[in-house]
Protein backbone atom coordinates (compact mmCIF):
# COMPACT_ATOMS: atom_id res chain seq x y z
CA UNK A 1 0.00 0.00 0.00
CA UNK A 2 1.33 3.32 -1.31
CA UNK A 3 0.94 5.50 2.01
CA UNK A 4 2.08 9.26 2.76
CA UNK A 5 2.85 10.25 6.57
CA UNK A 6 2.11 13.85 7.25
CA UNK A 7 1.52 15.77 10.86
CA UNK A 8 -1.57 16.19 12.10
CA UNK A 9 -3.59 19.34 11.67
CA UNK A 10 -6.17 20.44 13.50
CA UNK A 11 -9.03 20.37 10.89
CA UNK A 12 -8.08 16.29 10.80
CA UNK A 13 -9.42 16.23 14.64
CA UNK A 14 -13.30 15.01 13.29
CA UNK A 15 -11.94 12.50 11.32
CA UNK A 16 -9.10 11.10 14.17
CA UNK A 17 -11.84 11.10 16.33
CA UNK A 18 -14.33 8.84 14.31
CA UNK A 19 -11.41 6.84 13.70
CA UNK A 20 -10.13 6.48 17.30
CA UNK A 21 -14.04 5.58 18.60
CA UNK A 22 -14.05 2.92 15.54
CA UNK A 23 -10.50 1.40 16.92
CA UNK A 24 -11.59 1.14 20.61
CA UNK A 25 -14.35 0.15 22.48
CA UNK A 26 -16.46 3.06 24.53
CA UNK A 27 -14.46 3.83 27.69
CA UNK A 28 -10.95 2.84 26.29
CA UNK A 29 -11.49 5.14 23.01
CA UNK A 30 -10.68 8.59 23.52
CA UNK A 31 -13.13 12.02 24.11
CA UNK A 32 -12.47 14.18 21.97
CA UNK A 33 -11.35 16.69 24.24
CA UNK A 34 -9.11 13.76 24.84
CA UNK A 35 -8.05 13.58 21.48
CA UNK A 36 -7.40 17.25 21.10
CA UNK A 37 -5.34 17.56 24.59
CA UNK A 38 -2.89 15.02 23.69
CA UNK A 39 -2.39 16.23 20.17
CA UNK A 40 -1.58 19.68 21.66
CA UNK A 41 0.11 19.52 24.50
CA UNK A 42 3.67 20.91 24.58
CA UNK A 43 6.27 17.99 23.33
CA UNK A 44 3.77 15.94 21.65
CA UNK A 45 2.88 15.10 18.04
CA UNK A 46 0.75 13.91 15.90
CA UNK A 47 1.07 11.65 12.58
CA UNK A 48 -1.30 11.17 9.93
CA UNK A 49 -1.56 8.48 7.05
CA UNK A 50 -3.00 8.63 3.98
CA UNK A 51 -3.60 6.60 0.76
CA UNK A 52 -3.43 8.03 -2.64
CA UNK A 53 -7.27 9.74 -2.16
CA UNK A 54 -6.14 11.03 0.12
CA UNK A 55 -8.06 9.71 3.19
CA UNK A 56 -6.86 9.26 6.55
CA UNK A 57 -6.31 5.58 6.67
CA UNK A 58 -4.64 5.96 10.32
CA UNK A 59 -3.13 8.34 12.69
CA UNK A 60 -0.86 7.86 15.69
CA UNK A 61 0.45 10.11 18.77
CA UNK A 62 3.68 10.26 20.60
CA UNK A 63 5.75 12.64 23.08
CA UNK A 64 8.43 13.60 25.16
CA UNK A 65 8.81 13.84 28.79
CA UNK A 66 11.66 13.51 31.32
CA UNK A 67 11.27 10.42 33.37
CA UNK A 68 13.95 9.72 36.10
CA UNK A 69 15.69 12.24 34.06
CA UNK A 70 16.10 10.50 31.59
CA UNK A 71 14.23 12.39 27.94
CA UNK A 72 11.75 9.45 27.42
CA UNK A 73 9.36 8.84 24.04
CA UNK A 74 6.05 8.08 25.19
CA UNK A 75 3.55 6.49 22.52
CA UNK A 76 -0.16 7.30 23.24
CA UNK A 77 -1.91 5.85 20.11
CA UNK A 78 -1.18 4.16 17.12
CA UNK A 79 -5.12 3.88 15.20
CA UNK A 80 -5.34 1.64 11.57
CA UNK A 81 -8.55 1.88 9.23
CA UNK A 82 -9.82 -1.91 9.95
CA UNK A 83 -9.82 -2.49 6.37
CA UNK A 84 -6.00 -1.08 6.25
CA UNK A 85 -4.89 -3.57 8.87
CA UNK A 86 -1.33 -5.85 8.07
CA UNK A 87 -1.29 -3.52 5.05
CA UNK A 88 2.03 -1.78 6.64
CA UNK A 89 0.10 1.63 7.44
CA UNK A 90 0.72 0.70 11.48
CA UNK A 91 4.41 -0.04 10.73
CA UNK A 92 4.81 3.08 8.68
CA UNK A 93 3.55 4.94 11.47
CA UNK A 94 5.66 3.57 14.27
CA UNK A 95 8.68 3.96 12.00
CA UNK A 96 7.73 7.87 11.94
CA UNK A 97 7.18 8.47 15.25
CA UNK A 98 10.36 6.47 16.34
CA UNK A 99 12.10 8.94 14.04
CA UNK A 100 10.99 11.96 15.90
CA UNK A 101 11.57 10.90 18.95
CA UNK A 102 15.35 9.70 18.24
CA UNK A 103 15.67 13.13 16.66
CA UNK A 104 14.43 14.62 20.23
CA UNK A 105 16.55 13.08 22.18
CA UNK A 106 14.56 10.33 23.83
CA UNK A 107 16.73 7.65 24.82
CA UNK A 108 13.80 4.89 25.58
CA UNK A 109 10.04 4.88 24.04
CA UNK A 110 7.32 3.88 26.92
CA UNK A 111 3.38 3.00 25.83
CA UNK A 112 0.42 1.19 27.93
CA UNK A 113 -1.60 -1.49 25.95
CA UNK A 114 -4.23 -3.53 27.12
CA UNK A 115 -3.55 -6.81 28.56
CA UNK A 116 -6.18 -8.25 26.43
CA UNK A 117 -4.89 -6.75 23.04
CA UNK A 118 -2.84 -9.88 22.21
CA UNK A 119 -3.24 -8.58 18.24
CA UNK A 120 -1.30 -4.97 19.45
CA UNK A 121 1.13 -6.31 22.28
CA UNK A 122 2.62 -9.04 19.22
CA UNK A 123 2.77 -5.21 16.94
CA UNK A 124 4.98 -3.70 19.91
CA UNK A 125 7.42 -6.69 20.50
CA UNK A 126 7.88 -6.99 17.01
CA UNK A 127 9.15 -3.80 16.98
CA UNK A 128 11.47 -4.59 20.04
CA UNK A 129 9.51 -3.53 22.70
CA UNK A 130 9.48 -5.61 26.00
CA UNK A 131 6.90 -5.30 28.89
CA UNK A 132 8.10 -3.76 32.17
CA UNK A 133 5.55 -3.70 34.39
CA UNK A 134 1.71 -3.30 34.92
CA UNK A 135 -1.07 -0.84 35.73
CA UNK A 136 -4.13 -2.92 37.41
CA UNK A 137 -7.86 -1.28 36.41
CA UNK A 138 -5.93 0.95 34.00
CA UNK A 139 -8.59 0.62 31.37
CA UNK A 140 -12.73 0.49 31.99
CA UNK A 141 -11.15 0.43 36.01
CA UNK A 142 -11.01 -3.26 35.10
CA UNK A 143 -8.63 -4.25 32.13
CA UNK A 144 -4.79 -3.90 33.39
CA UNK A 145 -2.44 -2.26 31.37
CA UNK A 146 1.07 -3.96 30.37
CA UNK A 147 3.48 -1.60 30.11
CA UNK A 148 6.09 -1.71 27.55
CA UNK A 149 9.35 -0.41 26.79
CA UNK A 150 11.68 0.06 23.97
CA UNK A 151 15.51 1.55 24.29
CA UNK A 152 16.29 3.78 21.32
């Protein structure tokens, strides 16, 4: 699949939306007021794929912060068009938002994924991540979160 990666822009916020609430179930999808907080708060960013339309055939969001310290990448959402699954669009975005965070200085890339989401946790090891911990209730106050971590 012949996909461009662009940044986010805030007249793409309708469509993320529709496509984060079509990703996740109610209560682990995103508000939109959600959506639009992590998209602008200072340090984060967000991606955008398209097709050759173009349409928005995913999106993802990552960050900076200093934890311990240490300038850390933190990955908040990585959304695929069902029909765009294994088509490379999810992998295209990772790749991207890896990028920006090596060129920020983050020395480690940190995300939460549900300890049910076999189909996303295979996606992050994959692509070397390793879980570290977990956050009991995290999701729904009921699903834990496995947290996983990646050295860049």
């Amino acid at each position: 699949m012949d996909i461009r990666i662009r940044v986010a822009q805030p007249e793409d916020l309708a469509e993320l939306y529709a496509l984060d609430q079509a990703c996740f179930v109610p209560g682990i999808a995103w508000s939109k007021a959600e959506l639009a907080y992590f998209l602008r708060y200072p340090g984060n960013f967000g991606l955008v794929a398209e097709d050759a339309e173009p349409a928005i055939v995913g999106f993802a969001i990552g960050g900076v912060l200093r934890r311990r310290g240490v300038l850390t990448g933190r990955l908040i959402t990585i959304d695929v068009r069902e029909e765009q699954r294994r088509h490379g669009v999810g992998r295209e975005l990772y790749t991207a938002i890896e990028e920006k965070l090596r060129a920020a200085g983050a020395q480690a890339v940190v995300l939460e994924v549900a300890v049910d989401n076999a189909v996303a946790q295979e996606f992050y090891s994959r692509h070397g991540f390793v879980p570290t911990g977990r956050i009991p209730g995290y999701y729904l106050s009921r699903i834990d979160a496995l947290v996983m971590e990646k050295p860049l």
